[in-house]
Protein backbone atom coordinates (compact mmCIF):
# COMPACT_ATOMS: atom_id res chain seq x y z
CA UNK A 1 10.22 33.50 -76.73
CA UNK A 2 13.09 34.11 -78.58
CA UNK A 3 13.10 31.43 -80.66
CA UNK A 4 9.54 31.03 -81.11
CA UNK A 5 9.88 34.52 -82.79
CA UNK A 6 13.11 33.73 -84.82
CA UNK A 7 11.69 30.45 -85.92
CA UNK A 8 8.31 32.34 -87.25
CA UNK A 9 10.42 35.34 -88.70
CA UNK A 10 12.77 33.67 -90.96
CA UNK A 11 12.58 30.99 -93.46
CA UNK A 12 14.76 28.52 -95.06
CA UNK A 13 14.19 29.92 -99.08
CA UNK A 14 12.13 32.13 -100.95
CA UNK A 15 8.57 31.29 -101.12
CA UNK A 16 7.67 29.36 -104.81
CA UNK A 17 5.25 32.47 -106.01
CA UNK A 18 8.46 34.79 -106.23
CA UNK A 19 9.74 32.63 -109.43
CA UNK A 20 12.95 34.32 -110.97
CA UNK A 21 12.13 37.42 -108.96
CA UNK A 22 13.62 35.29 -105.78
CA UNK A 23 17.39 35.84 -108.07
CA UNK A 24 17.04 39.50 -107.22
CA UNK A 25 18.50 39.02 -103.59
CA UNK A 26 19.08 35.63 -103.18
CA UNK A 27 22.97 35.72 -104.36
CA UNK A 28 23.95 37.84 -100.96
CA UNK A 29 21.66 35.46 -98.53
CA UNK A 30 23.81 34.92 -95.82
CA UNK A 31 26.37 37.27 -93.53
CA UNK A 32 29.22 39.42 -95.08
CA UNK A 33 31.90 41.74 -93.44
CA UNK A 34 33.75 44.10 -95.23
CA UNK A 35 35.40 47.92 -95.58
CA UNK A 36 33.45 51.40 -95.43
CA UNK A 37 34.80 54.50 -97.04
CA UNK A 38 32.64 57.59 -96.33
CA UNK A 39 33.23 60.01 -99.27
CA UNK A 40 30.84 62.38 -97.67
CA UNK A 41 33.43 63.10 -95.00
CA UNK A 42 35.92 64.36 -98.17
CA UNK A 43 39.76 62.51 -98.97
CA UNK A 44 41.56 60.62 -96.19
CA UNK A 45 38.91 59.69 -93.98
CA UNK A 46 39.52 56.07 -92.04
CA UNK A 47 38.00 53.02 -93.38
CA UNK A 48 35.81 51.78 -91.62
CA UNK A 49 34.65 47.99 -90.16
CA UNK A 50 30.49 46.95 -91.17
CA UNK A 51 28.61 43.73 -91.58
CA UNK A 52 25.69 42.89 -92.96
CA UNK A 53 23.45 40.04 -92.84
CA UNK A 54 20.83 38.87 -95.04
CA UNK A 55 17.63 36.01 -94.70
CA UNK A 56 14.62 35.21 -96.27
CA UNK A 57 11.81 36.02 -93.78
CA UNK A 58 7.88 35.89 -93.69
CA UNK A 59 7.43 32.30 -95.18
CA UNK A 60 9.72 33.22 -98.03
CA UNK A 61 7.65 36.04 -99.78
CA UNK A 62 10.36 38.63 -98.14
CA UNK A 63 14.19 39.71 -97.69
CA UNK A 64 15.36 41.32 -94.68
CA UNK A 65 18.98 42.19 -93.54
CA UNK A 66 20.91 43.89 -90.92
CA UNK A 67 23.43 46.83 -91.25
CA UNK A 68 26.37 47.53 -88.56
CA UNK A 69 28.89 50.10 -88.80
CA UNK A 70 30.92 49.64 -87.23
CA UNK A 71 31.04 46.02 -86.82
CA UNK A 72 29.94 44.62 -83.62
CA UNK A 73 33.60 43.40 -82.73
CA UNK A 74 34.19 47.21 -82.90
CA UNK A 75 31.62 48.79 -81.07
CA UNK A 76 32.25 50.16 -77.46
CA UNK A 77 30.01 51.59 -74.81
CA UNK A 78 30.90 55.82 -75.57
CA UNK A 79 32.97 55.41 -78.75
CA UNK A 80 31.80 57.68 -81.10
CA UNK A 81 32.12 56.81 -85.03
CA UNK A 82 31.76 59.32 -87.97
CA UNK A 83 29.18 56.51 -89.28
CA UNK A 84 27.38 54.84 -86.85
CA UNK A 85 24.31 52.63 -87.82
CA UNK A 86 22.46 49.98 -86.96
CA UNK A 87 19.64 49.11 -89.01
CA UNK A 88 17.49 47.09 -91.05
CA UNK A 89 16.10 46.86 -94.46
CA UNK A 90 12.76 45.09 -95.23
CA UNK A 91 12.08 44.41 -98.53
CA UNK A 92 8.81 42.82 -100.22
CA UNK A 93 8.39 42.21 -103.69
CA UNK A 94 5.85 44.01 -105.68
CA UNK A 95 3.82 42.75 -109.17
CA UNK A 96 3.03 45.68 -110.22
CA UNK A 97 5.71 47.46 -110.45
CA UNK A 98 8.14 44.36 -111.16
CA UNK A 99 10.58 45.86 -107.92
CA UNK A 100 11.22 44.99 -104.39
CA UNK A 101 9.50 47.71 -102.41
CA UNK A 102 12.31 47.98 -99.65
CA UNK A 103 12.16 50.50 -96.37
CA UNK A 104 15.73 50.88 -94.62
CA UNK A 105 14.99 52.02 -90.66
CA UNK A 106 18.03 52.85 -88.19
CA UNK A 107 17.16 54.10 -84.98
CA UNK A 108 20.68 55.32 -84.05
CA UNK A 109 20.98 57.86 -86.86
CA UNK A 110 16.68 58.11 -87.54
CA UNK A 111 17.22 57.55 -91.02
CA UNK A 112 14.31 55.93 -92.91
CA UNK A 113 14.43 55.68 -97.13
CA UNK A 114 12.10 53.64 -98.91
CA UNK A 115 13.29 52.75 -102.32
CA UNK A 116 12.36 50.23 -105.15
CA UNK A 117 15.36 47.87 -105.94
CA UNK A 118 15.11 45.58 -109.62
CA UNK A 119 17.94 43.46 -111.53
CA UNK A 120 20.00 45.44 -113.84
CA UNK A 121 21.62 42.62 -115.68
CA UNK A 122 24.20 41.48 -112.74
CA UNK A 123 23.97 44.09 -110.55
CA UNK A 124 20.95 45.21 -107.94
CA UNK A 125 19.94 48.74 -108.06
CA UNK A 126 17.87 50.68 -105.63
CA UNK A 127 16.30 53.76 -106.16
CA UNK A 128 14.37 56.24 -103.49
CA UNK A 129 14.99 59.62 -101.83
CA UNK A 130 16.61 61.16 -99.12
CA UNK A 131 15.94 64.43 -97.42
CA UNK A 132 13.69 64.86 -101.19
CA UNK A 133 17.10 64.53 -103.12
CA UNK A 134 16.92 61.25 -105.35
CA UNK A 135 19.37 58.29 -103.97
CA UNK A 136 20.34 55.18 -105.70
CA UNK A 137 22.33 52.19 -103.52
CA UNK A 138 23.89 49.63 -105.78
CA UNK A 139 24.81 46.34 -105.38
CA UNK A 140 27.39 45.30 -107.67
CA UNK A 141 30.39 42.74 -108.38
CA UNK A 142 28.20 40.14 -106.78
CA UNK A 143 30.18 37.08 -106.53
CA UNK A 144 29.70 33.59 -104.54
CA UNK A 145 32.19 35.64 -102.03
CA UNK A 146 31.99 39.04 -102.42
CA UNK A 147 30.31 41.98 -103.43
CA UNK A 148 30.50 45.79 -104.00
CA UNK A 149 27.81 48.12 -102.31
CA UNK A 150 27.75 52.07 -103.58
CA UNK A 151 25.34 54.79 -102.31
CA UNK A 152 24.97 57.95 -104.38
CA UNK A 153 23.16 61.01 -104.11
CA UNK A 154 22.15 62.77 -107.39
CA UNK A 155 23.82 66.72 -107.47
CA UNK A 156 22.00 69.73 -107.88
CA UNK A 157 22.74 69.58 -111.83
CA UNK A 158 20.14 66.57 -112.13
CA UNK A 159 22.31 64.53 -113.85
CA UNK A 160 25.21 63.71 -112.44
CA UNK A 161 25.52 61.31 -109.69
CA UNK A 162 28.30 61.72 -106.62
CA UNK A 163 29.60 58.51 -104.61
CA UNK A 164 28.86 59.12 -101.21
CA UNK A 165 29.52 55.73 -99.41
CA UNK A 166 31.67 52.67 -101.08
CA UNK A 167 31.54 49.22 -98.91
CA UNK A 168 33.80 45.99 -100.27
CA UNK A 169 31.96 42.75 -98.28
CA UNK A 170 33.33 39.37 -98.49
CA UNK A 171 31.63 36.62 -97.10
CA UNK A 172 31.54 36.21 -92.94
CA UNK A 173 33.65 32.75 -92.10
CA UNK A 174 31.19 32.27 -89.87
């Protein structure tokens, strides 16, 4: 069963009808670890462990990935963490507006944001809301081995933006 589902799931590329929209999130296919810091806890808080891992899913025409903080080699039955999640991010790409329609779900914290993520030249931004405050997650620094994740919530003022969560991923050795 299991890999009847897996095998029907994911898929070895994007599908041809996503053209140069495909660039958007092909460059971090593939699993990454890396470093959390949670600003929202204020100055001095531990760094801590996450992975993420990304695949092309539903024939091609879709990107989904997994989020763990902290990383599975971490986790223990009754630790608590001041971050704990473990969710996933679908994300489908959208004509009409140009953008990857993109719903994040984690059922340990019951957080769900829906946001619409485009190329910026090199980096990925995502735009959306959470708890009806506007939220943008960037992906940035995106090397062959590495990249730079950054969620911000806009303040009060409506125009400044304040750095909320900062993750540093190289690429998983395995």
């Amino acid at each position: 069963m299991q890999d009847l589902f897996s095998e029907t799931l994911l898929a070895g590329g994007p599908h041809p009808s996503l053209g140069e929209h495909a660039r958007t999130y092909e460059r971090i296919i593939g699993s990454w670890v890396g470093e959390l810091h949670n600003h929202m806890l204020g100055p001095g808080v531990p760094v801590a462990s996450v992975e993420a891992h990304f695949a092309w899913v539903l024939a091609g025409r879709a990107v989904q990935d997994v989020w763990i903080t902290p990383a599975r080699s971490e986790r223990s039955p009754g630790s608590k963490a001041s971050l704990d999640w473990y969710g996933s991010t679908l994300r489908v790409f959208e004509p009409a507006s140009g953008g990857w329609r993109s719903v994040w779900t984690d059922p340990v914290s019951q957080l769900r944001i829906e946001l619409l993520g485009r190329s910026q030249g090199d980096d990925i931004v995502q735009i959306g809301t959470r708890g009806g405050r506007p939220i943008r997650w960037t992906f940035s620094q995106i090397r062959t081995e590495s990249f730079v994740w950054e969620g911000h919530i806009l303040n009060a003022d409506g125009k400044t933006w304040e750095l909320e969560v900062e993750m540093r991923f190289r690429r998983s050795p395995r």
